[in-house]
N, C-alpha and C. Protein backbone atom coordinates (compact mmCIF):
# COMPACT_ATOMS: atom_id res chain seq x y z
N UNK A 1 0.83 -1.18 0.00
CA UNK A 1 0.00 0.00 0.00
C UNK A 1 0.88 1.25 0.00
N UNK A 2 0.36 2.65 -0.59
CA UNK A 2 1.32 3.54 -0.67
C UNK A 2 1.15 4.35 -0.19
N UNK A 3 2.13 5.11 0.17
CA UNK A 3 1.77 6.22 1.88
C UNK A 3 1.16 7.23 1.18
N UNK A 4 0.40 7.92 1.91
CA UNK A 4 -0.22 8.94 1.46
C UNK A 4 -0.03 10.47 2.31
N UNK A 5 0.06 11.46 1.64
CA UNK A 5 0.41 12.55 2.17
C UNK A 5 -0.43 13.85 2.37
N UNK A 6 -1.08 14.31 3.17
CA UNK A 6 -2.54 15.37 3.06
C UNK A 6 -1.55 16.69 3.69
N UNK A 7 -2.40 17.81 3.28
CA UNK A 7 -1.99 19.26 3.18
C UNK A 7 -3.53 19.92 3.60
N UNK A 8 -3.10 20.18 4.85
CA UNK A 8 -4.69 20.47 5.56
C UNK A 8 -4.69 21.87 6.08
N UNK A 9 -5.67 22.21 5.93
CA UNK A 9 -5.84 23.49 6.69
C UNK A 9 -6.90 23.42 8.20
N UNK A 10 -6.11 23.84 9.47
CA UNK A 10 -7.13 23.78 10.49
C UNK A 10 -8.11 25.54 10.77
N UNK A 11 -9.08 25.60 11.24
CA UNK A 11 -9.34 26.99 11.85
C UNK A 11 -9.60 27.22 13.03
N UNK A 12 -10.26 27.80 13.60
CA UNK A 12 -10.36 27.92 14.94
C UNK A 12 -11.88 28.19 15.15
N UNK A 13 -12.76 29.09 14.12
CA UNK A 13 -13.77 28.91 14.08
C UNK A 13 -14.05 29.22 12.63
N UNK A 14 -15.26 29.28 12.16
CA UNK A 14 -15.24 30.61 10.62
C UNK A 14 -14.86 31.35 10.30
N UNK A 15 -13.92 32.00 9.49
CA UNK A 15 -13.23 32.81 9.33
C UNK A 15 -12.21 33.41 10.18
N UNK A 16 -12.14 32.61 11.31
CA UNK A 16 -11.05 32.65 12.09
C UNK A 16 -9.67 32.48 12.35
N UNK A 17 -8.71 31.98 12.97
CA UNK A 17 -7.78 31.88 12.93
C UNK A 17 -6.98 30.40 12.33
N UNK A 18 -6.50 30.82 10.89
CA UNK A 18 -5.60 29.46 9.65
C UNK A 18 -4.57 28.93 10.53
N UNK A 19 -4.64 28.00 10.02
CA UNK A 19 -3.15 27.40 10.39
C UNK A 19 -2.93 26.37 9.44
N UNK A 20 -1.83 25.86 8.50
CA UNK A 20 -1.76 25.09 7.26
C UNK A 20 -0.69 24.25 7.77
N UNK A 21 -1.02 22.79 7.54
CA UNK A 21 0.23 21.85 7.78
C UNK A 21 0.09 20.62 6.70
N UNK A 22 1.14 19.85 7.11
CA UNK A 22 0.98 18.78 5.93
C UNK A 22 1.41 17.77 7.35
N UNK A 23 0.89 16.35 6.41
CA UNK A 23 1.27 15.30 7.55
C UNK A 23 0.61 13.50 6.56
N UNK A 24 1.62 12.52 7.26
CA UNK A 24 1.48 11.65 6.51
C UNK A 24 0.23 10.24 7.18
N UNK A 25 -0.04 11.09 8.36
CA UNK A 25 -1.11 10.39 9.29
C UNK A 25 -2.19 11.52 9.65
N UNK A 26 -2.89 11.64 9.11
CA UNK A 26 -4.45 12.73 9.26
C UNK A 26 -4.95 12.54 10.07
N UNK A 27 -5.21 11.83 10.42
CA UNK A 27 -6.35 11.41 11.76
C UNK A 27 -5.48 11.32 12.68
N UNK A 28 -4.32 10.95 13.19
CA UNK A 28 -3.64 11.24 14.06
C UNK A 28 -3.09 12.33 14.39
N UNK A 29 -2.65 13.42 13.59
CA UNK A 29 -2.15 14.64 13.57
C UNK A 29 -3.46 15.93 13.83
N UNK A 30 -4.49 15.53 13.31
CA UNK A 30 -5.79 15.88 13.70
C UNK A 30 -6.36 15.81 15.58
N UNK A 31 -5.93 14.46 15.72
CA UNK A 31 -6.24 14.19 17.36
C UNK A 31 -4.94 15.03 17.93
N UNK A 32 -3.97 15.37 17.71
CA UNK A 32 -3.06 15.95 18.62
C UNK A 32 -3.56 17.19 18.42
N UNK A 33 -4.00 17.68 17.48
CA UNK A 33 -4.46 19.22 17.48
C UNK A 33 -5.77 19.47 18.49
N UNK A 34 -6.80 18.67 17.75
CA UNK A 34 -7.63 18.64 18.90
C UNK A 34 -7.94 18.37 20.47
N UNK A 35 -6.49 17.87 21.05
CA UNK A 35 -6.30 17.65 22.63
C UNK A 35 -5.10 18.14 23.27
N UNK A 36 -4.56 19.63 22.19
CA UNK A 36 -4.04 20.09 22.12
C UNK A 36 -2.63 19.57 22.94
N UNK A 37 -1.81 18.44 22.50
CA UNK A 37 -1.12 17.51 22.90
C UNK A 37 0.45 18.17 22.56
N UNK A 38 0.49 19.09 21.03
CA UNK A 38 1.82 19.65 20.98
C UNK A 38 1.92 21.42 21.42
N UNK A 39 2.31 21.77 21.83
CA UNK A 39 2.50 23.33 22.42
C UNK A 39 2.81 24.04 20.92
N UNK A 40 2.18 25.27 20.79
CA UNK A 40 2.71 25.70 20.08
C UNK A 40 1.04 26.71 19.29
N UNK A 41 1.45 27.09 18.01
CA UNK A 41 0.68 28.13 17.24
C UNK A 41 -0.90 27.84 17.19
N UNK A 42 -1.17 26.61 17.01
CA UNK A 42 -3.10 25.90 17.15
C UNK A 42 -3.09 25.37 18.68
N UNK A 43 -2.09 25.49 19.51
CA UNK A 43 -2.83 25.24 21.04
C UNK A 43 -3.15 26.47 21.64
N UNK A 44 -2.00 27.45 21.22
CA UNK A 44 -2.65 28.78 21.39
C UNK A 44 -3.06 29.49 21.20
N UNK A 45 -3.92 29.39 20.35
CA UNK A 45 -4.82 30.27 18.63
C UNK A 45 -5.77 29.01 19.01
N UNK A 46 -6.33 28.05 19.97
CA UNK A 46 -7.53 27.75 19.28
C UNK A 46 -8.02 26.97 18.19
N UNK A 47 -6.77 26.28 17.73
CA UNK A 47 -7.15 25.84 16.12
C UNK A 47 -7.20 24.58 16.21
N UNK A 48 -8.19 23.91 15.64
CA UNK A 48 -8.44 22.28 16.02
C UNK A 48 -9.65 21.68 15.20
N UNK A 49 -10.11 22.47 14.26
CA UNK A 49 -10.78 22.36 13.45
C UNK A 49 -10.77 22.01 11.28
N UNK A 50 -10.59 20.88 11.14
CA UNK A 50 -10.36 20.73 9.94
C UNK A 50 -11.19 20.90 8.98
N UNK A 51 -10.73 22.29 8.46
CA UNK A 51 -11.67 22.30 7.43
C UNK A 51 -11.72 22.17 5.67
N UNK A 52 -10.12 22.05 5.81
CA UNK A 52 -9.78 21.97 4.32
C UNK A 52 -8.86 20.52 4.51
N UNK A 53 -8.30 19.68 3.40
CA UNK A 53 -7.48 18.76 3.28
C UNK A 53 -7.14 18.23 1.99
N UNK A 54 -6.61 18.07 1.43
CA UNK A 54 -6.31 17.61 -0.10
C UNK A 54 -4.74 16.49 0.49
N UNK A 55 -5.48 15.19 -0.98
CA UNK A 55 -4.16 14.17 -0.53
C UNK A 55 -3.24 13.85 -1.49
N UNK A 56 -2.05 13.62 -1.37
CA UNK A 56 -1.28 13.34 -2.13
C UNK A 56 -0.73 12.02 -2.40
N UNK A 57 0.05 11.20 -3.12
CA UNK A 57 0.88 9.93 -3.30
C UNK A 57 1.95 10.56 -3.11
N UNK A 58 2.61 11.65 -3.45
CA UNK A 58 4.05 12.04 -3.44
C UNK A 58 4.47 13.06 -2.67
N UNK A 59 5.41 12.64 -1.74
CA UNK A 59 5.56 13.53 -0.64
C UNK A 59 6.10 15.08 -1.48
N UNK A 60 6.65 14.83 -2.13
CA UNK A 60 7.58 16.13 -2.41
C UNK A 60 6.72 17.01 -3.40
N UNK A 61 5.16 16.93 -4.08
CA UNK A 61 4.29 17.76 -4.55
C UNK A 61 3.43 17.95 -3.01
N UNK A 62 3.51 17.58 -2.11
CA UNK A 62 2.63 17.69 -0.81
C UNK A 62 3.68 18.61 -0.22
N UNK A 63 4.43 18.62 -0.29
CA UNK A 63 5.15 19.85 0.60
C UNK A 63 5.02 21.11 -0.31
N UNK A 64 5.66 20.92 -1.63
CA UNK A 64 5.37 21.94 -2.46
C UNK A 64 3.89 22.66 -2.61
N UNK A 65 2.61 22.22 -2.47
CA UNK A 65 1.47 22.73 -2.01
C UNK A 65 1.23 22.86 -0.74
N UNK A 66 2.03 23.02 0.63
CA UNK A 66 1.82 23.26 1.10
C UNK A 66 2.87 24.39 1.33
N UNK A 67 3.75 24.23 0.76
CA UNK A 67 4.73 25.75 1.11
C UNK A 67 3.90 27.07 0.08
N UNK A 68 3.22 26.67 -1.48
CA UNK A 68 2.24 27.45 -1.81
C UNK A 68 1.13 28.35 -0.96
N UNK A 69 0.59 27.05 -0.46
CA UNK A 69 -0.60 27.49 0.43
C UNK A 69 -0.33 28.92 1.28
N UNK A 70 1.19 28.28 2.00
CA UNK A 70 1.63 29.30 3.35
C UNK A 70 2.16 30.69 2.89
N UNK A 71 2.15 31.08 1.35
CA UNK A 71 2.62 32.07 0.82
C UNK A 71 1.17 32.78 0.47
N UNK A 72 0.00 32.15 0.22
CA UNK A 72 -1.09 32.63 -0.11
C UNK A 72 -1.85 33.95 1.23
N UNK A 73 -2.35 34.53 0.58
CA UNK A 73 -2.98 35.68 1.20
C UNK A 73 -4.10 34.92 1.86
N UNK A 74 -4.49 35.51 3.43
CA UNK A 74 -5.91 34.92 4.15
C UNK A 74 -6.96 34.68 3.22
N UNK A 75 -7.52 35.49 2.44
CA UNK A 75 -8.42 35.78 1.33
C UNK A 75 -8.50 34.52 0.72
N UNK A 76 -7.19 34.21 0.11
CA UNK A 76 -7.07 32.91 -0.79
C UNK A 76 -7.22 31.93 -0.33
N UNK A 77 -6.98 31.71 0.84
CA UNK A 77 -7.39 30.76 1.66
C UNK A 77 -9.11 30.54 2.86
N UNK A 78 -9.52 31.38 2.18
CA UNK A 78 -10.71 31.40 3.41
C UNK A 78 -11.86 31.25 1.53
N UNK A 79 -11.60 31.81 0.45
CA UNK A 79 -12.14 31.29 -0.95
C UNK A 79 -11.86 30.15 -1.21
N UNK A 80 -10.32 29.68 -1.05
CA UNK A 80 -10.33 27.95 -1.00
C UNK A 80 -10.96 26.88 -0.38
N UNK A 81 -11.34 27.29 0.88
CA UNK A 81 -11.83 26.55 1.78
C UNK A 81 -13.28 26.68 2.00
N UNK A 82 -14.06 27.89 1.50
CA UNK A 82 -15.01 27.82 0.83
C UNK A 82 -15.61 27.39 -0.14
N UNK A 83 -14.66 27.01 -1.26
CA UNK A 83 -15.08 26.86 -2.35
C UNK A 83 -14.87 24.98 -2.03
N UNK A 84 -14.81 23.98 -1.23
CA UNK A 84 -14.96 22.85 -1.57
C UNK A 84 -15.45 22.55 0.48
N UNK A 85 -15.53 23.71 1.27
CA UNK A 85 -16.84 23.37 2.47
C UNK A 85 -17.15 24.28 2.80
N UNK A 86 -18.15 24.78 1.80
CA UNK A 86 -19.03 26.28 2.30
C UNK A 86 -19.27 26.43 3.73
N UNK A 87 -19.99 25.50 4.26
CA UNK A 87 -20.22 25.61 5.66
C UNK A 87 -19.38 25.65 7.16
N UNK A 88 -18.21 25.51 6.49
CA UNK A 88 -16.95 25.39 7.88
C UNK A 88 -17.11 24.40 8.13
N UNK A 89 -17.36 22.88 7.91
CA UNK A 89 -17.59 21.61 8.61
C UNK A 89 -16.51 21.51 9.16
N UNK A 90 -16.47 20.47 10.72
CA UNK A 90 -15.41 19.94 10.72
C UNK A 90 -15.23 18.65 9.99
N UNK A 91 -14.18 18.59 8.98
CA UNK A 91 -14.07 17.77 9.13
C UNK A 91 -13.34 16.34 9.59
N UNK A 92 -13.07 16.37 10.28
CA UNK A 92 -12.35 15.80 11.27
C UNK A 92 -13.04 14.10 11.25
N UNK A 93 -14.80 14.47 11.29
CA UNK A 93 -15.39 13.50 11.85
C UNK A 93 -16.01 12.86 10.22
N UNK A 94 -15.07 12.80 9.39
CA UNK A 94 -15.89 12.28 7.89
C UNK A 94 -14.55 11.61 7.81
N UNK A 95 -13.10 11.56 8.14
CA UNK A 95 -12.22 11.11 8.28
C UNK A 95 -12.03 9.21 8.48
N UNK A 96 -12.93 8.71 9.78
CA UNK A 96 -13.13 7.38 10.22
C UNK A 96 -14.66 7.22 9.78
């Protein structure tokens, strides 16, 4: 089976506070955000909410969209994440 690589965006609420990471275990990297388990920028901002995610086969176009992403303006990112979950879902819980 072949590893797979996601480029997620968390928020904190609607239009609230981004935070963009990549990671090769989603649902696990998801639960540390949400029990706020690592110190740092989403334990203290609140952010634990997945609302964007796109996956990859190849690690090295998954970093490259995600170093994109982190150059993008809030704007571009709050239209991205609109444009494929209008509603802010989490989704976290469509994951398992």
């Amino acid at each position: 089976m072949r590893r797979q690589y996601y480029v997620y965006i968390l928020a904190s609420r609607k239009h609230g506070t981004l935070y963009v990471g990549i990671t090769n275990e989603i649902v696990r990297r998801v639960h540390e955000h949400k029990l706020q388990l690592v110190p740092g920028f989403c334990t203290r901002y609140g952010v634990d909410k997945l609302v964007y995610f796109k996956i990859f086969d190849d690690p090295a176009s998954a970093i490259a969209r995600e170093k994109r992403l982190k150059k993008w303006c809030r704007d571009w990112k709050i239209e991205l994440i609109e444009s494929k979950n209008p509603g802010w879902i989490d989704l976290a819980y469509t994951l398992t």
